[in-house]
N, C-alpha and C. Protein backbone atom coordinates (compact mmCIF):
# COMPACT_ATOMS: atom_id res chain seq x y z
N UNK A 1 -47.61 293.54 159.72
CA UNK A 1 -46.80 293.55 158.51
C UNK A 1 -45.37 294.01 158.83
N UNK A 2 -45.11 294.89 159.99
CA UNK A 2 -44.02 295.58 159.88
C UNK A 2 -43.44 294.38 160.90
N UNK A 3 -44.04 293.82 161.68
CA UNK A 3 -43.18 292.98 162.25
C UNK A 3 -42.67 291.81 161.48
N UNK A 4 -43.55 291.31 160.77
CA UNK A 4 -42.86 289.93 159.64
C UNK A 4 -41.92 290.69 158.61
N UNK A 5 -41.79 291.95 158.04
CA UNK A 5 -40.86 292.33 157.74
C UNK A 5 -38.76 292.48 158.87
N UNK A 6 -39.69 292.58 159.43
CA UNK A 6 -38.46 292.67 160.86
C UNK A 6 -37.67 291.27 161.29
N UNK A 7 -38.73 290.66 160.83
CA UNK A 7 -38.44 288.91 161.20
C UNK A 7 -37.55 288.81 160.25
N UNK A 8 -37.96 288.61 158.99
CA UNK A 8 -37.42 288.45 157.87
C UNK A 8 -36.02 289.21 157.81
N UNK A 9 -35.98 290.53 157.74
CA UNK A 9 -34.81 291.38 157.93
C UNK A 9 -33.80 290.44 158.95
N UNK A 10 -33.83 290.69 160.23
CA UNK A 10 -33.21 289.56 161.13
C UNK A 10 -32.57 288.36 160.28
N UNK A 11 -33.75 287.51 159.86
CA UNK A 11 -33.18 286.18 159.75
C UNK A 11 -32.01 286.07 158.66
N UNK A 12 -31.95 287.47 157.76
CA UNK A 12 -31.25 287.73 156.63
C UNK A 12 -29.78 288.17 157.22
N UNK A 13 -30.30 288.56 158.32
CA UNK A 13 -29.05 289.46 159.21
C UNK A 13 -27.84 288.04 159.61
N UNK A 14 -28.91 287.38 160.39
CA UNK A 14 -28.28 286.04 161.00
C UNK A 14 -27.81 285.48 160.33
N UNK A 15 -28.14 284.49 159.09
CA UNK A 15 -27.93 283.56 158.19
C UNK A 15 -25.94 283.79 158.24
N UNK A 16 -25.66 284.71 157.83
CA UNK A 16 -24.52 284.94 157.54
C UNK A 16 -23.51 284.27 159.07
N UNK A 17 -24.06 284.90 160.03
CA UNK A 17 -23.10 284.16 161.65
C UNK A 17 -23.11 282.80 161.63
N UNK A 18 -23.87 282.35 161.24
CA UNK A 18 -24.27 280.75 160.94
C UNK A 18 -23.40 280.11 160.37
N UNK A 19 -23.50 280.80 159.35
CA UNK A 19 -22.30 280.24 157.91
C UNK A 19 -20.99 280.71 158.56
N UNK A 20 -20.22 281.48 159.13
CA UNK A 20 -18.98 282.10 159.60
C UNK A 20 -18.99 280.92 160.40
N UNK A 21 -19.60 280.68 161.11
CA UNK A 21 -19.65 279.65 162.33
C UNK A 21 -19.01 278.21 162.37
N UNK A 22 -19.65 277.75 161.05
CA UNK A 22 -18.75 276.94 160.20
C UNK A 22 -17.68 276.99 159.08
N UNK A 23 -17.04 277.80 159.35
CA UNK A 23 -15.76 278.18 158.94
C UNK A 23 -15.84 279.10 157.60
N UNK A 24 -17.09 278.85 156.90
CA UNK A 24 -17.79 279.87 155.98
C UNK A 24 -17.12 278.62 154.94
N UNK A 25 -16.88 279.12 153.54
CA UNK A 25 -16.18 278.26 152.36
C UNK A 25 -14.69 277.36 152.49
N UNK A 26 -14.42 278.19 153.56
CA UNK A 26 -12.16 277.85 152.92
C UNK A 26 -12.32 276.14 153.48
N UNK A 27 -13.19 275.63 154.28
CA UNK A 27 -13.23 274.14 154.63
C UNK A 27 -13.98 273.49 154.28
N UNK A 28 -14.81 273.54 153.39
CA UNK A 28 -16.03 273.56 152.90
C UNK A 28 -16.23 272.03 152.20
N UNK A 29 -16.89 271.19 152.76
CA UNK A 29 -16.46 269.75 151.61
C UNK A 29 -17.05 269.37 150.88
N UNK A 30 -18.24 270.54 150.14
CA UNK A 30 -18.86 270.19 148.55
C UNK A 30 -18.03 271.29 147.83
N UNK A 31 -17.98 271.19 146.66
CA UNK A 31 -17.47 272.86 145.66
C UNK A 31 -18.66 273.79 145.43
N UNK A 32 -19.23 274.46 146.29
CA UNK A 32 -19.99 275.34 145.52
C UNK A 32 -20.53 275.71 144.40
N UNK A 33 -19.46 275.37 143.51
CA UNK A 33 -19.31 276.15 142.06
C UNK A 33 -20.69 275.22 141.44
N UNK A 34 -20.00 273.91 141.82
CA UNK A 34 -20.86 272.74 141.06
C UNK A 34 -22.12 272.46 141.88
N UNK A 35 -22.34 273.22 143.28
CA UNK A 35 -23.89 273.02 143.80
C UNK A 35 -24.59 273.76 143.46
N UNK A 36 -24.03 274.84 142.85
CA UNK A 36 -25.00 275.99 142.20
C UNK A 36 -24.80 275.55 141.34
N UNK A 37 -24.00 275.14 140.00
CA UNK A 37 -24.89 274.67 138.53
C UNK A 37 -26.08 273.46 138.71
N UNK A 38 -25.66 272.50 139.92
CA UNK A 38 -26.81 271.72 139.68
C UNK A 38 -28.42 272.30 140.17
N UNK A 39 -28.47 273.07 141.37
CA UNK A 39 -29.63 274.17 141.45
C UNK A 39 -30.22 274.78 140.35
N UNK A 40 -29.10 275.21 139.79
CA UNK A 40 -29.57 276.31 138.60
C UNK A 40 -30.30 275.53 137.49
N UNK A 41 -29.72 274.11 136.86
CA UNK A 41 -29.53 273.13 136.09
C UNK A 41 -31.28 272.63 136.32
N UNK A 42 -31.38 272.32 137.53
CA UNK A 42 -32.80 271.76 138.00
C UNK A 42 -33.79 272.69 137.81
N UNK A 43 -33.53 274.33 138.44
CA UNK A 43 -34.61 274.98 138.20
C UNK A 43 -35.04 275.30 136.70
N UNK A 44 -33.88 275.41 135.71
CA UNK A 44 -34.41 275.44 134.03
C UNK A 44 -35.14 274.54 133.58
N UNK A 45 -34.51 273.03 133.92
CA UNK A 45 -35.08 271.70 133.87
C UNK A 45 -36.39 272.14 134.20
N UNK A 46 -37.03 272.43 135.58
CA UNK A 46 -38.42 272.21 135.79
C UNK A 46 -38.83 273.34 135.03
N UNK A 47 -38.70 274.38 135.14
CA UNK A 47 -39.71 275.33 133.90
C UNK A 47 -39.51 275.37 132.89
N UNK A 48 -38.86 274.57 132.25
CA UNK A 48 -39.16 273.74 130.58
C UNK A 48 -39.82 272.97 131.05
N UNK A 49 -39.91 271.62 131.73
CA UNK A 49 -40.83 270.54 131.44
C UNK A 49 -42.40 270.96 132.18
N UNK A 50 -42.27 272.28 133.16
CA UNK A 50 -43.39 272.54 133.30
C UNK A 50 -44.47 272.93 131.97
N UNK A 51 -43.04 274.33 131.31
CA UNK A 51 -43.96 274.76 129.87
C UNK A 51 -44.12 273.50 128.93
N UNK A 52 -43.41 272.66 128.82
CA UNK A 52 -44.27 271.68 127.65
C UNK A 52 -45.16 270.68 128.20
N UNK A 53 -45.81 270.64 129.90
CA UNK A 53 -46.48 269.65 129.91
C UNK A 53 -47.91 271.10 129.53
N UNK A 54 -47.51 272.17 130.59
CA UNK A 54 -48.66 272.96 129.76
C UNK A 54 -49.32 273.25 128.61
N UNK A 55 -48.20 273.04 127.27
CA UNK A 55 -48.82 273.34 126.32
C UNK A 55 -49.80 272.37 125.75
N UNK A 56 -49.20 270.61 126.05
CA UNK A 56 -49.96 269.64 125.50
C UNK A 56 -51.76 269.63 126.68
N UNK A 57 -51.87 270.22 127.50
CA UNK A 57 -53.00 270.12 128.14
C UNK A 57 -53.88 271.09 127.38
């Protein structure tokens, strides 16, 4: 347990050198702004149409 915590910790550590790596945002050629509303947009989408296919079952 304490080692898959350690993994995890790490990979949280890393993620970030990754992203610097590629210049991080300032070159960035989607807008952010608008890849997170459509994420966000999709995940409401699916747990509404999850809750109303549930209710009709």
């Amino acid at each position: 347990m304490t080692r898959r915590i350690g993994l995890i910790a790490l990979v949280i550590l890393i993620a970030p050198l990754a992203a610097h790596a590629q210049t991080g945002c300032d070159n960035s050629p989607e807008n952010p702004t608008i890849v997170l509303a459509l994420v966000g947009g999709a995940g409401a989408a699916f747990t509404s149409l999850r809750a109303r296919l549930g209710r009709k079952r």
